[in-house]
C-alpha atoms as a PDB file:
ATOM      1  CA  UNK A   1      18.253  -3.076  28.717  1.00  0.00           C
ATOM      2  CA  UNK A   2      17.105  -4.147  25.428  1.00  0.00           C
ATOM      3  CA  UNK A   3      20.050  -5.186  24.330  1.00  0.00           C
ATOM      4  CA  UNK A   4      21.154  -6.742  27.501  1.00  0.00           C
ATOM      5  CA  UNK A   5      17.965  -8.956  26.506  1.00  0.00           C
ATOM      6  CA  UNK A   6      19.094  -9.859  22.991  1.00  0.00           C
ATOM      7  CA  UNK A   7      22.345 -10.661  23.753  1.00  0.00           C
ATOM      8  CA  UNK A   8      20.935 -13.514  26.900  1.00  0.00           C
ATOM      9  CA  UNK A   9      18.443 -14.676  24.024  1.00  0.00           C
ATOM     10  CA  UNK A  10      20.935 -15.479  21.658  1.00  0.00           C
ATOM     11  CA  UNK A  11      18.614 -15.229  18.799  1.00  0.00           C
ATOM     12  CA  UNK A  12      19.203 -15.897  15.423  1.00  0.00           C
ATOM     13  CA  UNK A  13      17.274 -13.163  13.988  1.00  0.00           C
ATOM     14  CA  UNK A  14      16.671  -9.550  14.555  1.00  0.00           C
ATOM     15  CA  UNK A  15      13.866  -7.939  13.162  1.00  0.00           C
ATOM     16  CA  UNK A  16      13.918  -3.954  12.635  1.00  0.00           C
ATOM     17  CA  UNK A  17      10.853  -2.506  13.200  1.00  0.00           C
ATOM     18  CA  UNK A  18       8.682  -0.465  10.240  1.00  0.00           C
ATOM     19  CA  UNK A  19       8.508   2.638  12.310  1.00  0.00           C
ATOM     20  CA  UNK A  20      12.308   2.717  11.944  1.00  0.00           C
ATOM     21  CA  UNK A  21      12.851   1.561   8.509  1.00  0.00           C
ATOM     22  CA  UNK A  22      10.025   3.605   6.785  1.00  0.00           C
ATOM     23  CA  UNK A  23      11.732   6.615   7.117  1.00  0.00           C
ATOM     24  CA  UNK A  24      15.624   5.530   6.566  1.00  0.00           C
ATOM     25  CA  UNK A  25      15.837   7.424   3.967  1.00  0.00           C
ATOM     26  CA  UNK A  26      14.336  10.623   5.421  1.00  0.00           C
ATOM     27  CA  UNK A  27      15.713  11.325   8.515  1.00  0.00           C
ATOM     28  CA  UNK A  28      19.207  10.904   9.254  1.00  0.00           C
ATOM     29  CA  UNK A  29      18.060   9.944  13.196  1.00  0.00           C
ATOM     30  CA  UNK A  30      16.343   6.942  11.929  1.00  0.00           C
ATOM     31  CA  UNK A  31      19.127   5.588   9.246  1.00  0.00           C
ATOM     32  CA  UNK A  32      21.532   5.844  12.172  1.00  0.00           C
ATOM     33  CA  UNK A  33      19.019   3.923  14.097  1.00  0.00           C
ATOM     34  CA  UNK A  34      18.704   1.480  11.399  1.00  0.00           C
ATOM     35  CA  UNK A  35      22.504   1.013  10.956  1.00  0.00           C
ATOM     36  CA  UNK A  36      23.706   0.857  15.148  1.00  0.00           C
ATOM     37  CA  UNK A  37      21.160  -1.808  15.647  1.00  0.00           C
ATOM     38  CA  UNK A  38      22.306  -3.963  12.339  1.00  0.00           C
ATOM     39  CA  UNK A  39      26.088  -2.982  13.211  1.00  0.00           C
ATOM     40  CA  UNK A  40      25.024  -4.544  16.752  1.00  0.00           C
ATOM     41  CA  UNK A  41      23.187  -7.544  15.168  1.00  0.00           C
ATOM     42  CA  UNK A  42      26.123  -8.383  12.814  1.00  0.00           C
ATOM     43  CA  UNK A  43      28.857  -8.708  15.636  1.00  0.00           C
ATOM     44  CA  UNK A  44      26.499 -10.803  17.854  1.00  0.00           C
ATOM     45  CA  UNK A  45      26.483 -13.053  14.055  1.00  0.00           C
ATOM     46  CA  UNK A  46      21.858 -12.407  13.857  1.00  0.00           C
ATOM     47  CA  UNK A  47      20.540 -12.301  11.126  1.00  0.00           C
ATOM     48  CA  UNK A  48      18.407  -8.853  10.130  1.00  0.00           C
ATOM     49  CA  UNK A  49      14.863  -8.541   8.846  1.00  0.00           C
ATOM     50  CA  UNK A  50      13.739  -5.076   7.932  1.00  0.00           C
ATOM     51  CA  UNK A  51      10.140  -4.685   7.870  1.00  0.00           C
ATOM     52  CA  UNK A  52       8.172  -1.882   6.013  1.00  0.00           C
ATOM     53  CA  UNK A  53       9.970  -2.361   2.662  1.00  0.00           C
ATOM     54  CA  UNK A  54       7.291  -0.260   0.566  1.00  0.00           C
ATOM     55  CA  UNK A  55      10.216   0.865  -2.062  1.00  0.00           C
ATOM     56  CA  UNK A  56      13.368   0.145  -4.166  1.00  0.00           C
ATOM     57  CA  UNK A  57      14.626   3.141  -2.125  1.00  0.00           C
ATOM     58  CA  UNK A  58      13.976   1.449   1.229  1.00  0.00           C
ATOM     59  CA  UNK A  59      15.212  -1.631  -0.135  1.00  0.00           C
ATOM     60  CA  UNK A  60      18.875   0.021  -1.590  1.00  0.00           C
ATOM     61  CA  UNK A  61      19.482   1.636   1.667  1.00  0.00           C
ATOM     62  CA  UNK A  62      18.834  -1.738   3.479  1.00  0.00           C
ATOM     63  CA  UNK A  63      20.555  -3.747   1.409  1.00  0.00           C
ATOM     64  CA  UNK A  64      23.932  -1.191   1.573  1.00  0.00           C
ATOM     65  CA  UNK A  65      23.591  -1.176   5.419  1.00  0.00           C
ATOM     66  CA  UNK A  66      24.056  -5.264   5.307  1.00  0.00           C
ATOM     67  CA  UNK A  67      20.488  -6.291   6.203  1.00  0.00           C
ATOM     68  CA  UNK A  68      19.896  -9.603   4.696  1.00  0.00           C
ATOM     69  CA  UNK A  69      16.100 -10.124   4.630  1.00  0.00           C
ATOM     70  CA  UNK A  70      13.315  -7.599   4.404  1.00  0.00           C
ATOM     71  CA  UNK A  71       9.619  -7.251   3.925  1.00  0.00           C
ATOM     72  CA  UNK A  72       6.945  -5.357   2.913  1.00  0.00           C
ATOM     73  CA  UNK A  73       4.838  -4.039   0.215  1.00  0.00           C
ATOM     74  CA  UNK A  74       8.035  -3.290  -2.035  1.00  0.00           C
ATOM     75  CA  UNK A  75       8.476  -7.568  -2.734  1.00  0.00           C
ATOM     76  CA  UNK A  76       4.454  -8.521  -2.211  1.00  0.00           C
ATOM     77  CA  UNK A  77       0.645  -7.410  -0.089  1.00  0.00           C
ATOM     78  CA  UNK A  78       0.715  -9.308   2.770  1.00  0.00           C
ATOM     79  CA  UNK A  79      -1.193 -12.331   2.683  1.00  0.00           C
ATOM     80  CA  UNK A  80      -4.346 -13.260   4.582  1.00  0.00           C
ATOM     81  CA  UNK A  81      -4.326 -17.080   6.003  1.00  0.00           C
ATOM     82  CA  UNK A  82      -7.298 -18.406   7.015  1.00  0.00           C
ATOM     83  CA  UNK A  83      -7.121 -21.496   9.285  1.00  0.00           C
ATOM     84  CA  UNK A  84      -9.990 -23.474   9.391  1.00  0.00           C
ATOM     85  CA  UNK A  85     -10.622 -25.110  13.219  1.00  0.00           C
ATOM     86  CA  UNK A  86     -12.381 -28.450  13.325  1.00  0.00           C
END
């Protein structure tokens, strides 16, 4: 049903959850994850984010699956914004 959801969104992006990409390179389950959903993303013509880039590893195996943008400790900490209310 998820999918059924994306594809009456039409969105533009896709982002892959950390729980998922943290351990692409670990378990086989989880790379196949990884790759169905950006396979699916690709032929619906979204763009992928891959969160929970924490290493060049991560970031090879994202990068050979086709993911265009990713995240995560691996480019920069996350920053804090503050927003000041007046």
């Amino acid at each position: 049903s998820n999918f059924e959801y994306l594809v009456k969104m039409e969105p533009n992006y896709i982002k892959i959850d950390g729980s998922l990409v943290k351990e692409i390179n670990n378990d086989t389950h989880m790379y196949d994850m990884v790759k169905t959903i950006t396979n699916f993303a690709h032929q619906q013509s979204y763009k992928v984010i891959a969160e929970f880039v924490e290493s060049a590893s991560i970031q090879e195996a994202v990068a050979k699956l086709g993911i265009e943008y990713s995240q995560g400790y691996f480019h920069s900490e996350p920053k804090r914004d503050v927003i000041q209310r007046t």
